[in-house]
C-alpha atoms as a PDB file:
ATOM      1  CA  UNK A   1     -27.110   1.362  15.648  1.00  0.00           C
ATOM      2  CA  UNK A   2     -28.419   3.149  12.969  1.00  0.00           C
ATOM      3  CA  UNK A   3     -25.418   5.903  12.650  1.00  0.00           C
ATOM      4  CA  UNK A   4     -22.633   2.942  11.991  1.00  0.00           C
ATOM      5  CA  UNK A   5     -20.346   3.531   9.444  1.00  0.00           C
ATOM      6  CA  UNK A   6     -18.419   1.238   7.595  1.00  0.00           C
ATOM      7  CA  UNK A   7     -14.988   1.450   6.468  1.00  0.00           C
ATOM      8  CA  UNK A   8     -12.541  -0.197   4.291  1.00  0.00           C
ATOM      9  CA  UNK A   9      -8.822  -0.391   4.499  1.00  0.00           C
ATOM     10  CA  UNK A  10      -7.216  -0.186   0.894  1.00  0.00           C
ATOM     11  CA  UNK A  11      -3.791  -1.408   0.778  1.00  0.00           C
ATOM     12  CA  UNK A  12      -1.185   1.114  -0.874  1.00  0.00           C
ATOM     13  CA  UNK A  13       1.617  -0.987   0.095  1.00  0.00           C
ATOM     14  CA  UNK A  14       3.557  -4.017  -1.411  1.00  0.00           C
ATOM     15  CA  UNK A  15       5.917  -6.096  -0.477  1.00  0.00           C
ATOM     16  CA  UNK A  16       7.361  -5.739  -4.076  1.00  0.00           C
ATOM     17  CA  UNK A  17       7.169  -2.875  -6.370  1.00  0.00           C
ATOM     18  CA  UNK A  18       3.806  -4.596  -8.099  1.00  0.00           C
ATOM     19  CA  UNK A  19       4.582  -2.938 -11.557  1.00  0.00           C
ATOM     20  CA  UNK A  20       1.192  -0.743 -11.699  1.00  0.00           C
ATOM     21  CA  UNK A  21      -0.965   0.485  -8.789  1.00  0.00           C
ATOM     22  CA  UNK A  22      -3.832   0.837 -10.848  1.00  0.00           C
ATOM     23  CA  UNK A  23      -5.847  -1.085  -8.741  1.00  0.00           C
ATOM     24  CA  UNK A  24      -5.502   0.309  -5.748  1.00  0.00           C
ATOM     25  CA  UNK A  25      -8.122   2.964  -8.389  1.00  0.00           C
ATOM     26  CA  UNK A  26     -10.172   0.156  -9.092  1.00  0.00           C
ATOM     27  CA  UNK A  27     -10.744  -0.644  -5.531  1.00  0.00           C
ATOM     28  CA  UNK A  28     -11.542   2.849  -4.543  1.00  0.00           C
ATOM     29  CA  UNK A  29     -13.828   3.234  -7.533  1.00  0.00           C
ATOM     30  CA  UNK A  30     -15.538   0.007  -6.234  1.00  0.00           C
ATOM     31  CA  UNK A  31     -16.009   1.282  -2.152  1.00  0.00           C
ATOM     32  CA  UNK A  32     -17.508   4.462  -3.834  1.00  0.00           C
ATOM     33  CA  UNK A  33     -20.096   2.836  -5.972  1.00  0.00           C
ATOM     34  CA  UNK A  34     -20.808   0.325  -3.470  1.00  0.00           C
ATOM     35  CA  UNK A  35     -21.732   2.301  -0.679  1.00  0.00           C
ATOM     36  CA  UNK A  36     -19.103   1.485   1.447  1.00  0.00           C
ATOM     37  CA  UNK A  37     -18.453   4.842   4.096  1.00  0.00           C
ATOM     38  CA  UNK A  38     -15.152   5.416   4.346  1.00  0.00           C
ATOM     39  CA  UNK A  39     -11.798   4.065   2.512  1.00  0.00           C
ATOM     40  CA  UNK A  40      -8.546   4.724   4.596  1.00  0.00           C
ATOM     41  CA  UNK A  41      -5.105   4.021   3.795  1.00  0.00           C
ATOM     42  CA  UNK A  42      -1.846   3.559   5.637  1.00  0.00           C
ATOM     43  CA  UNK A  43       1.438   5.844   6.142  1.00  0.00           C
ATOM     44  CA  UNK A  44       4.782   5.287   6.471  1.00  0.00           C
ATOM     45  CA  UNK A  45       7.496   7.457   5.230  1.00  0.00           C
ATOM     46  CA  UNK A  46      11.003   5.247   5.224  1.00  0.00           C
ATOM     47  CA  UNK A  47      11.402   1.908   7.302  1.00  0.00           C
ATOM     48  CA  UNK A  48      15.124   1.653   9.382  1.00  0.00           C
ATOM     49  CA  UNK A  49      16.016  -2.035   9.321  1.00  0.00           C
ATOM     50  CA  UNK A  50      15.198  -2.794  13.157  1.00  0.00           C
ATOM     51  CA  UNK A  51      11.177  -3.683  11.963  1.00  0.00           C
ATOM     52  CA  UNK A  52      11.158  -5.858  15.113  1.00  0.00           C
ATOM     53  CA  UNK A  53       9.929  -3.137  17.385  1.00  0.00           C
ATOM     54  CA  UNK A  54       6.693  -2.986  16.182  1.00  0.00           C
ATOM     55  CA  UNK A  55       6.361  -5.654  18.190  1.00  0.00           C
ATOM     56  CA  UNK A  56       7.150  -3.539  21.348  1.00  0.00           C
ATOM     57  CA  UNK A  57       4.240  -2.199  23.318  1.00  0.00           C
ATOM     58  CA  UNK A  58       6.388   0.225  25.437  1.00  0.00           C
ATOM     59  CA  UNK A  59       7.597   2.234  21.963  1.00  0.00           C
ATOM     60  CA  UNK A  60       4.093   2.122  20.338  1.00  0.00           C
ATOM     61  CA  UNK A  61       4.466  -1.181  18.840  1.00  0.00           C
ATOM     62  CA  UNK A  62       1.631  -4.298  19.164  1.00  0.00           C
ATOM     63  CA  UNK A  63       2.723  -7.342  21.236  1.00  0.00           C
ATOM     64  CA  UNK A  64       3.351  -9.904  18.779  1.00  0.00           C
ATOM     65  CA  UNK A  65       2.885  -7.944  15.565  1.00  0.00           C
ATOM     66  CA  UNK A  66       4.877  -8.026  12.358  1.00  0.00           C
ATOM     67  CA  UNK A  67       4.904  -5.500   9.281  1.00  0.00           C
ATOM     68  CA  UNK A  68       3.383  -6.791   6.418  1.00  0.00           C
ATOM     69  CA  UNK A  69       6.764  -5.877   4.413  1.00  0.00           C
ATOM     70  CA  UNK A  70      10.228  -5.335   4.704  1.00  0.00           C
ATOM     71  CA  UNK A  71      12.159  -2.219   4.767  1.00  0.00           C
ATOM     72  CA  UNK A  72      12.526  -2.092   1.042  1.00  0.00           C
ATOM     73  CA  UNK A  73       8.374  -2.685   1.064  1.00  0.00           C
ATOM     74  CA  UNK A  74       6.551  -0.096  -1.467  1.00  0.00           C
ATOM     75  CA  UNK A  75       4.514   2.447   0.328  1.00  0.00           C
ATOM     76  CA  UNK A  76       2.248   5.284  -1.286  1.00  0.00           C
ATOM     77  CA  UNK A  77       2.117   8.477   0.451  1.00  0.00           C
ATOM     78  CA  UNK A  78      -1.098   8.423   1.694  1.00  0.00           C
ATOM     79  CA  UNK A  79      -2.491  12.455   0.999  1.00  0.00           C
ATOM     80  CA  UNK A  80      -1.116  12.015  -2.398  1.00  0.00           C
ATOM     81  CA  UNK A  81      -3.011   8.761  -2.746  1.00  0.00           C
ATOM     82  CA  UNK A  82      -6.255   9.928  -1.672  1.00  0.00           C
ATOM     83  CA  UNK A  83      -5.896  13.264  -3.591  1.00  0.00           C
ATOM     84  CA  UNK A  84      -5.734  10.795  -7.044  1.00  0.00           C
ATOM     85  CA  UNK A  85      -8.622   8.583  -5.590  1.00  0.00           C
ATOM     86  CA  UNK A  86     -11.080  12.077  -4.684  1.00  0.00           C
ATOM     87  CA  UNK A  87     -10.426  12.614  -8.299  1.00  0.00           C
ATOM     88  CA  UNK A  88     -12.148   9.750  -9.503  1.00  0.00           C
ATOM     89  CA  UNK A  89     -14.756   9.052  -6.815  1.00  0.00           C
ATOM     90  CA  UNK A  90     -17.883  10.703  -5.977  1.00  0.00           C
ATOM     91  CA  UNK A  91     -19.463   9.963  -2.001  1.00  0.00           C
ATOM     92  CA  UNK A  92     -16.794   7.564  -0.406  1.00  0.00           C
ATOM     93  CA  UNK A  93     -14.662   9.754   2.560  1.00  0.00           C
ATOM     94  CA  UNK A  94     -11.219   9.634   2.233  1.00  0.00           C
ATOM     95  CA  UNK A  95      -9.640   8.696   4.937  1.00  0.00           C
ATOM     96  CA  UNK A  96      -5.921   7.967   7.106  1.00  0.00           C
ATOM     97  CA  UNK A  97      -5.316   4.798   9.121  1.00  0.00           C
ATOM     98  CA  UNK A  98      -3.282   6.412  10.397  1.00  0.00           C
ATOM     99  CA  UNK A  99      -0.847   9.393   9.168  1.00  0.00           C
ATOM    100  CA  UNK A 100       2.422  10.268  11.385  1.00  0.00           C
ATOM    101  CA  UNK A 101       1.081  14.074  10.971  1.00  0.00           C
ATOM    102  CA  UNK A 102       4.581  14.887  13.281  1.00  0.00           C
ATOM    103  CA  UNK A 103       6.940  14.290  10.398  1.00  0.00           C
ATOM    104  CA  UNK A 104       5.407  16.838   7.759  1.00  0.00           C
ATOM    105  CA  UNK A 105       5.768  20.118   8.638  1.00  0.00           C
ATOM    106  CA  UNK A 106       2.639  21.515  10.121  1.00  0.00           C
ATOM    107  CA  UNK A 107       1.971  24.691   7.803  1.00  0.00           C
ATOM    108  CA  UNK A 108       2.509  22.567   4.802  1.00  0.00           C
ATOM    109  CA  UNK A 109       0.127  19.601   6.427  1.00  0.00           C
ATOM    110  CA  UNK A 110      -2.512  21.915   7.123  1.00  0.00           C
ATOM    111  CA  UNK A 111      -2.502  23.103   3.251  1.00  0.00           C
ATOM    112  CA  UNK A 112      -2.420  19.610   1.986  1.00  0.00           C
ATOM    113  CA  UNK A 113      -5.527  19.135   3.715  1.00  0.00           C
ATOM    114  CA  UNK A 114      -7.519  22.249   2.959  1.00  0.00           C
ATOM    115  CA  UNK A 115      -6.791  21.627  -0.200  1.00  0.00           C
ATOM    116  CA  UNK A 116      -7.560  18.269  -0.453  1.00  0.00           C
ATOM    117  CA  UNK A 117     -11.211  18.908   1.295  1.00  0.00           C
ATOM    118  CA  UNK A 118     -11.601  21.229  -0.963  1.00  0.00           C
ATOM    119  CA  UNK A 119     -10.795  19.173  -4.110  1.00  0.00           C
ATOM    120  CA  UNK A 120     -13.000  16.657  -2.516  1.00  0.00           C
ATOM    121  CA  UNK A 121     -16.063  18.469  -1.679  1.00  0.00           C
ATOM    122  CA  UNK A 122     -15.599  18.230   1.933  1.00  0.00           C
ATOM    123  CA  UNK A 123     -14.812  13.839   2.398  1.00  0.00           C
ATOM    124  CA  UNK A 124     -11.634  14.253   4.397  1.00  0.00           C
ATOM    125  CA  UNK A 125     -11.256  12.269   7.561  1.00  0.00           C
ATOM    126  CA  UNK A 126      -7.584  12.643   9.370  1.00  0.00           C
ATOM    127  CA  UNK A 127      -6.680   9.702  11.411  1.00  0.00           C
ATOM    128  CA  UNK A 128      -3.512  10.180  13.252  1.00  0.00           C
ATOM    129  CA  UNK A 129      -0.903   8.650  15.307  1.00  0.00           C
ATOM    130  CA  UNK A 130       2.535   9.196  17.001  1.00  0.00           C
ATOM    131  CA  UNK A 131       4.039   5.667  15.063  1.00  0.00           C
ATOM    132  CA  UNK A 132       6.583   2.968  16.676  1.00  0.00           C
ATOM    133  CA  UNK A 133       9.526   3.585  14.507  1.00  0.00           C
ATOM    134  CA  UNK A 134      12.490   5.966  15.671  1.00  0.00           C
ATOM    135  CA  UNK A 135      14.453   5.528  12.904  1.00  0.00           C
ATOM    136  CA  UNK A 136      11.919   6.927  11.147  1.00  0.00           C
ATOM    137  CA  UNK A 137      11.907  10.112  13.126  1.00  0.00           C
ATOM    138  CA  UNK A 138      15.659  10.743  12.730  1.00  0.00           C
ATOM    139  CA  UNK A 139      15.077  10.084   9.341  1.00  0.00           C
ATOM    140  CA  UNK A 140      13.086  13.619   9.433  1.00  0.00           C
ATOM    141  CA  UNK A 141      15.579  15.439  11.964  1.00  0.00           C
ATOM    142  CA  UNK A 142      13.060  14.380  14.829  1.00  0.00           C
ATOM    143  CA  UNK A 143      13.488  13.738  18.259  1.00  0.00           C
ATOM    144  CA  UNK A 144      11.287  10.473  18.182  1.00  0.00           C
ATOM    145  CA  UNK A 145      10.962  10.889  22.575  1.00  0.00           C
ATOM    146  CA  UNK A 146       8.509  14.509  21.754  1.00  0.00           C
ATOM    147  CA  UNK A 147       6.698  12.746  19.070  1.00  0.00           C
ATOM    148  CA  UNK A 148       3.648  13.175  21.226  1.00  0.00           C
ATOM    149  CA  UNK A 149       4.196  16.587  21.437  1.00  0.00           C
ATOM    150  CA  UNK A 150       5.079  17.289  18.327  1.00  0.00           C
ATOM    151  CA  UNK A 151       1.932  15.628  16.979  1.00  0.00           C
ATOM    152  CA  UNK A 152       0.027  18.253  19.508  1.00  0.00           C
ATOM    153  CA  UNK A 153       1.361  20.811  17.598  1.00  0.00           C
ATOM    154  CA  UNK A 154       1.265  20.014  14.433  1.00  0.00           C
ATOM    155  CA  UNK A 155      -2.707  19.455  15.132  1.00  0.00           C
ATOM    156  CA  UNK A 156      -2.773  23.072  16.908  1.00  0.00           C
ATOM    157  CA  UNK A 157      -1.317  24.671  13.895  1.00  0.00           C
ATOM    158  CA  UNK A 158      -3.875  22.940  11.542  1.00  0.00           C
ATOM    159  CA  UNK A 159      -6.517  23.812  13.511  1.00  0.00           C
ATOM    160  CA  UNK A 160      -5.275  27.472  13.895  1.00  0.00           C
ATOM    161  CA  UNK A 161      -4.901  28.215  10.216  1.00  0.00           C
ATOM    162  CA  UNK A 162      -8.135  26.006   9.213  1.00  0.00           C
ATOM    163  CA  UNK A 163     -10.023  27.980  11.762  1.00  0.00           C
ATOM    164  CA  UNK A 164      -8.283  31.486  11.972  1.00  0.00           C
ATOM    165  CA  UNK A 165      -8.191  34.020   9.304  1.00  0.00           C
ATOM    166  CA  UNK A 166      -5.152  36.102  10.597  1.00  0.00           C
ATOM    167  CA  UNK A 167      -3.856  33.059  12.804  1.00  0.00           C
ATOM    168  CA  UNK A 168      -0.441  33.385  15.289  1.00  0.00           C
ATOM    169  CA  UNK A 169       0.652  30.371  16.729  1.00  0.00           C
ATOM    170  CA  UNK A 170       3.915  30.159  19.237  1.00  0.00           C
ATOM    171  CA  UNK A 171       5.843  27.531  20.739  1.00  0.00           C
ATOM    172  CA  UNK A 172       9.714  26.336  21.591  1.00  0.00           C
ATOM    173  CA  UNK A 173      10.124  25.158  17.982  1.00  0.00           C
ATOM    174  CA  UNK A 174       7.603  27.244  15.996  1.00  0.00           C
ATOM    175  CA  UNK A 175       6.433  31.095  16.093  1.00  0.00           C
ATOM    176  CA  UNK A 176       4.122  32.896  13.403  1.00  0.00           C
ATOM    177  CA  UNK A 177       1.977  35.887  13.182  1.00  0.00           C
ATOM    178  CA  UNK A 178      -0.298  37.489  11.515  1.00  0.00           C
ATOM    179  CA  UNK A 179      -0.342  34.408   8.781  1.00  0.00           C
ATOM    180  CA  UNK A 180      -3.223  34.095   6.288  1.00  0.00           C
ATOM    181  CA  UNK A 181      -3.769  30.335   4.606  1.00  0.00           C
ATOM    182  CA  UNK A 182      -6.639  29.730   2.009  1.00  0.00           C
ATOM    183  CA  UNK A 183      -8.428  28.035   1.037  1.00  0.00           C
ATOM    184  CA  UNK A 184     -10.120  27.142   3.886  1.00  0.00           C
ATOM    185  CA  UNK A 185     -11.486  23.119   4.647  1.00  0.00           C
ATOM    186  CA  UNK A 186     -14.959  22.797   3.311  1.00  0.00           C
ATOM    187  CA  UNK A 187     -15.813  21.255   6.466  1.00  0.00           C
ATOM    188  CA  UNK A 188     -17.237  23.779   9.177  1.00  0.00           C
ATOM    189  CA  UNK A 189     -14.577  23.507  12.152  1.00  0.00           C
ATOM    190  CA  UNK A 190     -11.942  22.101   9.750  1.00  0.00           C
ATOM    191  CA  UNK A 191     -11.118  18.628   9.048  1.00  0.00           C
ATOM    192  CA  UNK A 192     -12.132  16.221  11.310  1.00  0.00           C
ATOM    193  CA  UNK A 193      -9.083  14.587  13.567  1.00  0.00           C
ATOM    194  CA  UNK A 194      -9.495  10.772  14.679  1.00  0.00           C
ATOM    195  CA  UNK A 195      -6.591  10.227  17.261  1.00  0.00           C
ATOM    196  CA  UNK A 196      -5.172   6.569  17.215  1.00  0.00           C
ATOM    197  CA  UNK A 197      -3.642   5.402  20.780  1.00  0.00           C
ATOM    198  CA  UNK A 198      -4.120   3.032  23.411  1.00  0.00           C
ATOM    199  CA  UNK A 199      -6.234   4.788  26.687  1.00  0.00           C
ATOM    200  CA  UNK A 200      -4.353   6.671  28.266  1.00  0.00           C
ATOM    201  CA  UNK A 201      -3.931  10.080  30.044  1.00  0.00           C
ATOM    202  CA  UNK A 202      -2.193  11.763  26.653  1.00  0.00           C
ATOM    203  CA  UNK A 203      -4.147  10.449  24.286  1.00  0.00           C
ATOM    204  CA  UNK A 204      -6.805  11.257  25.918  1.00  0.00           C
ATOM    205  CA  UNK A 205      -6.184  14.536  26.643  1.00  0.00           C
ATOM    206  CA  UNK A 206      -5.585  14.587  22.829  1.00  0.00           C
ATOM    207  CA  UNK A 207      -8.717  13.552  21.922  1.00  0.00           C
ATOM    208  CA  UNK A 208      -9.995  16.249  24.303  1.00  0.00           C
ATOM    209  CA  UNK A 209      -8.186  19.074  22.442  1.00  0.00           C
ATOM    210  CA  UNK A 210      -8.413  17.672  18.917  1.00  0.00           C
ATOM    211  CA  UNK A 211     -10.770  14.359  18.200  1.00  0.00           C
ATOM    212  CA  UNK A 212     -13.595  13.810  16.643  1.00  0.00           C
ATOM    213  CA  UNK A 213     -12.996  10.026  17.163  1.00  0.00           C
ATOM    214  CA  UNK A 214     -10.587   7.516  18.752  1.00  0.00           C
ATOM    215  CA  UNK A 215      -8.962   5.021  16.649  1.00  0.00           C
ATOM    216  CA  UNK A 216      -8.420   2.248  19.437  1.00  0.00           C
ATOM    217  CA  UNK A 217      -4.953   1.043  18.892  1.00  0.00           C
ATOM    218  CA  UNK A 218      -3.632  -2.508  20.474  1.00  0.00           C
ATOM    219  CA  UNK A 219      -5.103  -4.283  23.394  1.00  0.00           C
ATOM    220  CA  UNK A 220      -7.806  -1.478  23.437  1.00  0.00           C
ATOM    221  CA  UNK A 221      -8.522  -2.130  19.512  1.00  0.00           C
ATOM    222  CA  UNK A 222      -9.059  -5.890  20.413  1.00  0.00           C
ATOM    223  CA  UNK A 223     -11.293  -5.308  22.551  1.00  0.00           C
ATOM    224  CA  UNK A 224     -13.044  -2.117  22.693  1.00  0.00           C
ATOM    225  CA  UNK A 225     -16.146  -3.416  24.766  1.00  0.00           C
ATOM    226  CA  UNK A 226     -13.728  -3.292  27.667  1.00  0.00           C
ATOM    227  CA  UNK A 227     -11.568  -0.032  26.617  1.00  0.00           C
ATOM    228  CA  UNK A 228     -14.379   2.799  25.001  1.00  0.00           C
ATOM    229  CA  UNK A 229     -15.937   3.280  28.869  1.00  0.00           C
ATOM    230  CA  UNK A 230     -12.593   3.620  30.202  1.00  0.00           C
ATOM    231  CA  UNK A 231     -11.444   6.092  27.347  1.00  0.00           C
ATOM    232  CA  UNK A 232     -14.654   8.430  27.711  1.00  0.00           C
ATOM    233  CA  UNK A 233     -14.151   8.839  31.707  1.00  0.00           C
ATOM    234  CA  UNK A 234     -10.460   9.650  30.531  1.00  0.00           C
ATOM    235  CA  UNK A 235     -11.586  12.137  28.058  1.00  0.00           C
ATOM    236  CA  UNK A 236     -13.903  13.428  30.388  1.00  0.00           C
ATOM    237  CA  UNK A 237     -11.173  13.810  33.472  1.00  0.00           C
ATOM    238  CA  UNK A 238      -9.309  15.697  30.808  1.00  0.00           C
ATOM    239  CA  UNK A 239     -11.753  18.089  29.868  1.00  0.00           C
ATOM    240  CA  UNK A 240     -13.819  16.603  26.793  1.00  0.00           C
ATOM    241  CA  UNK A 241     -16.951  15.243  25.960  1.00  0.00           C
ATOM    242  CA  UNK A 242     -16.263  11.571  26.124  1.00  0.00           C
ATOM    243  CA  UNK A 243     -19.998  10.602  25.917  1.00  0.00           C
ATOM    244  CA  UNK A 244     -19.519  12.307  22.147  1.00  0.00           C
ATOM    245  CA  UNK A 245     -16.515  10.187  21.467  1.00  0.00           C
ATOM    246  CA  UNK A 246     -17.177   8.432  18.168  1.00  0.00           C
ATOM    247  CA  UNK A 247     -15.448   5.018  17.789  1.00  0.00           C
ATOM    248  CA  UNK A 248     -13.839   3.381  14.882  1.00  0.00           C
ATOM    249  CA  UNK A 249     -12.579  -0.257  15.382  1.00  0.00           C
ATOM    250  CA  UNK A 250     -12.302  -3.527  13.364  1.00  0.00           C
ATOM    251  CA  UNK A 251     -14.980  -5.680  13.276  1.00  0.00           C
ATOM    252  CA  UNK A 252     -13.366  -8.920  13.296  1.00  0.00           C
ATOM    253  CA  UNK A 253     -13.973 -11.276  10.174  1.00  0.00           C
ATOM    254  CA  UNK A 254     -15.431 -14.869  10.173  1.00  0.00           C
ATOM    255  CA  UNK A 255     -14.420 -17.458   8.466  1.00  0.00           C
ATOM    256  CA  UNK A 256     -15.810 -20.830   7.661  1.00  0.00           C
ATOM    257  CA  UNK A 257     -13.919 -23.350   5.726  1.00  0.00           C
ATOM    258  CA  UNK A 258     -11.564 -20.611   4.112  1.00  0.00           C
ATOM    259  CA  UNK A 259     -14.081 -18.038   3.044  1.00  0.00           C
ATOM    260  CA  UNK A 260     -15.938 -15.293   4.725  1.00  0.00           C
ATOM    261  CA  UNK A 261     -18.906 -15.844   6.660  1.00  0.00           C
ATOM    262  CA  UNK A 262     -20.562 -12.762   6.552  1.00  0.00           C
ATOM    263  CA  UNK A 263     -23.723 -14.064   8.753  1.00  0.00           C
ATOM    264  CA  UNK A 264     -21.378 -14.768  11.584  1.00  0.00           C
ATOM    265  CA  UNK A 265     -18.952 -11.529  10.972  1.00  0.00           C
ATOM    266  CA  UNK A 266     -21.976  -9.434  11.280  1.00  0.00           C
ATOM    267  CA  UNK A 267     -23.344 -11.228  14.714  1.00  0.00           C
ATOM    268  CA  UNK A 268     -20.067  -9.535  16.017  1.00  0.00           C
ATOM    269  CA  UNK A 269     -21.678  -6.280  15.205  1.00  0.00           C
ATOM    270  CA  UNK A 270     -24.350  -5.373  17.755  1.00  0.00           C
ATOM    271  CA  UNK A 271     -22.326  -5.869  21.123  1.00  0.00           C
ATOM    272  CA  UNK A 272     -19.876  -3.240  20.085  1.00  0.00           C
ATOM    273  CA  UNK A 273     -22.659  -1.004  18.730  1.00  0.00           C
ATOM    274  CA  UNK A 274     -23.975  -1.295  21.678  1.00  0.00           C
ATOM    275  CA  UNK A 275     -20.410  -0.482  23.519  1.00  0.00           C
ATOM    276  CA  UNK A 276     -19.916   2.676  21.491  1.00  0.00           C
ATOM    277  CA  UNK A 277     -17.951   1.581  18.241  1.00  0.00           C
ATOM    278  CA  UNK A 278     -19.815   3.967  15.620  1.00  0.00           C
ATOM    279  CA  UNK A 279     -17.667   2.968  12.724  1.00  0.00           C
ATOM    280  CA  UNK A 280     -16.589  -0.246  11.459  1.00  0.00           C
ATOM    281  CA  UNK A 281     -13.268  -1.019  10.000  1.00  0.00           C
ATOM    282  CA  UNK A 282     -13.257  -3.890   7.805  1.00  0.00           C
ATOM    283  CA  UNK A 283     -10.112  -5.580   6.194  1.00  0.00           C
ATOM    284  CA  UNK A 284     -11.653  -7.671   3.823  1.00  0.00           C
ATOM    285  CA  UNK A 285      -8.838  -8.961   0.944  1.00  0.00           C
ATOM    286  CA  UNK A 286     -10.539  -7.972  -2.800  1.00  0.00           C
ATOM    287  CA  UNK A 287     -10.033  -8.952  -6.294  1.00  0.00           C
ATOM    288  CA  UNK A 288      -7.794  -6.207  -7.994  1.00  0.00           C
ATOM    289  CA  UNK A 289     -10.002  -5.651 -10.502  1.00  0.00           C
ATOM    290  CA  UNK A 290     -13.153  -2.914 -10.179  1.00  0.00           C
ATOM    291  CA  UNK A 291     -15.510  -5.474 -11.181  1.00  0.00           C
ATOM    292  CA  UNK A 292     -14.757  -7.672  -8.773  1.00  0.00           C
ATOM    293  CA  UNK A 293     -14.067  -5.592  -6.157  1.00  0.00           C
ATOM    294  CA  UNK A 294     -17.826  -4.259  -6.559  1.00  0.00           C
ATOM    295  CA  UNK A 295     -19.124  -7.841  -6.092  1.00  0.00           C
ATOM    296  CA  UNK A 296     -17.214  -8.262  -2.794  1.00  0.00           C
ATOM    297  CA  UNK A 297     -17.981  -5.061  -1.662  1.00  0.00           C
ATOM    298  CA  UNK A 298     -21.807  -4.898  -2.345  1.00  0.00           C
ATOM    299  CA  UNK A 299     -22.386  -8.083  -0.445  1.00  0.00           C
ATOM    300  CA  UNK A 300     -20.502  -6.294   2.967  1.00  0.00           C
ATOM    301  CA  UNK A 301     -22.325  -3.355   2.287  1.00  0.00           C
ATOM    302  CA  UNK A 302     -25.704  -5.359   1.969  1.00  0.00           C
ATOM    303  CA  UNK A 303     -24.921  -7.245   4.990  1.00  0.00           C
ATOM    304  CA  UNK A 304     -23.929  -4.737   6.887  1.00  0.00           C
ATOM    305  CA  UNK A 305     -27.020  -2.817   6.563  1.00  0.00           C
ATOM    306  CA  UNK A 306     -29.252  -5.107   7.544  1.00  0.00           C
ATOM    307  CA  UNK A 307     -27.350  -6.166  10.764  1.00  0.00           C
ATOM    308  CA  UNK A 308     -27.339  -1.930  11.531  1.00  0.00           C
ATOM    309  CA  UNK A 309     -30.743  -1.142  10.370  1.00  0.00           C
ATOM    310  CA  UNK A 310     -30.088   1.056   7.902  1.00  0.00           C
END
């Protein structure tokens, strides 16, 4: 358990436009100092008005979920975000949970990214996913039924141009040769791609081609003791290295009487250590102030340590 890696979710969205988003900053600043791991933040790029089917399994939704705004909700564009947030931080990786890579184009997503590992000295994680929402593919000119493909090769190109110094990259939709793109990620091999999905065959095969990690999503996510052996033999039967397959999932909070038991929270840790889970995504609400924020966090951070050995 010693490699576990902890990770914070920092809201960039609101229900209401909150007047200043200075502390999604202040929270940041507080994860870095801290010692939290990783930060990651969410992406969406419009909302249609049919929200209910994220609550649909069979388009990518969760049974029973909800969005925690309305259409008119205020969300940050997540590269821009952590671009800001590299800027004033110093160790924390900067992180997606998760980004619907299909709707940039790839060539430009694949410079956003070099460039912000570079800016960042090399603290980019990419978490991605193919999303729930069709409006929200139209919205881009999209056909949201090849959104898994269209992920696939928006991924290819990034890896191609991260990787290749004269790349060439062909498909139906897209054709290039003899391209050059620099800078280059800091990170040997590129940025590093955590695929969000339920197990299946083309996720898996995804992670095969692509993943550093899975990013358990649904049923799988709630309980990942059942679906990380069943996701390695898939990643295996496609190809990959599922033994290698690094694992980030919530660790559930407990509560007692209102506030967070962190004794109890952290007996929850060792039995998905022990499954595979190698980093630990923790939702934890914060004060929106650094200060704060600091006190909350040191105390997981503290905790979590001692129940991981580090």
């Amino acid at each position: 358990m010693t490699a576990a890696r902890l990770t914070v979710l920092v809201p960039t969205y609101a229900a209401e436009d909150p007047g200043t988003w200075d502390h999604v900053f202040d929270v940041a600043r507080a994860a870095d100092q801290s010692g939290i791991d990783r930060i990651v933040v969410s992406d969406h790029v419009v909302f249609g008005e049919n929200l209910e089917a994220y609550g649909r399994v069979e388009t990518g939704g969760v049974e029973g979920g909800r969005q925690p705004t309305g259409p008119d909700g205020h969300w940050l564009e997540p590269l821009t975000v952590l671009a800001a947030v590299a800027a004033q931080t110093d160790r924390v990786r900067l992180g997606t949970y998760i980004l619907l890579a299909a709707l940039r184009r790839p060539v430009v997503l694949a410079k956003q990214l070099a460039t912000l590992d570079v800016l960042s000295q090399g603290r980019v994680d990419l978490g991605v996913g193919i999303g729930w929402q069709q409006e929200e593919y139209e919205a881009a000119g999209l056909d949201f039924k090849a959104r898994g493909r269209l992920l696939d090769q928006s991924l290819e190109v990034c890896l191609t141009l991260w990787r290749e110094q004269c790349a060439s990259f062909a498909s139906p939709e897209l054709r290039f040769e003899g391209i050059h793109s620099m800078p280059k990620p800091l990170q040997t091999g590129g940025v590093p791609i955590w695929v969000s999905g339920r197990c299946n065959k083309p996720v898996a095969r995804r992670l095969a081609r692509f993943g550093s990690g899975w990013i358990p999503w649904g049923d799988d996510a709630a309980d990942p003791v059942a679906s990380i052996p069943r996701m390695r033999a898939e990643v295996d039967a496609a190809g990959g290295d599922g033994a290698a397959l690094a694992v980030l999932a919530p660790l559930p909070l407990q509560r007692q009487h209102r506030s967070l038991d962190l004794g109890a929270t952290m007996d929850r840790l060792p039995p998905l250590a022990e499954a595979g889970v190698t980093d630990f995504l923790v939702h934890v609400p914060v004060p929106e102030s650094y200060a704060a924020a600091q006190d909350v966090y040191s105390e997981l951070v503290t905790a979590f340590r001692a129940a991981t050995g580090r």
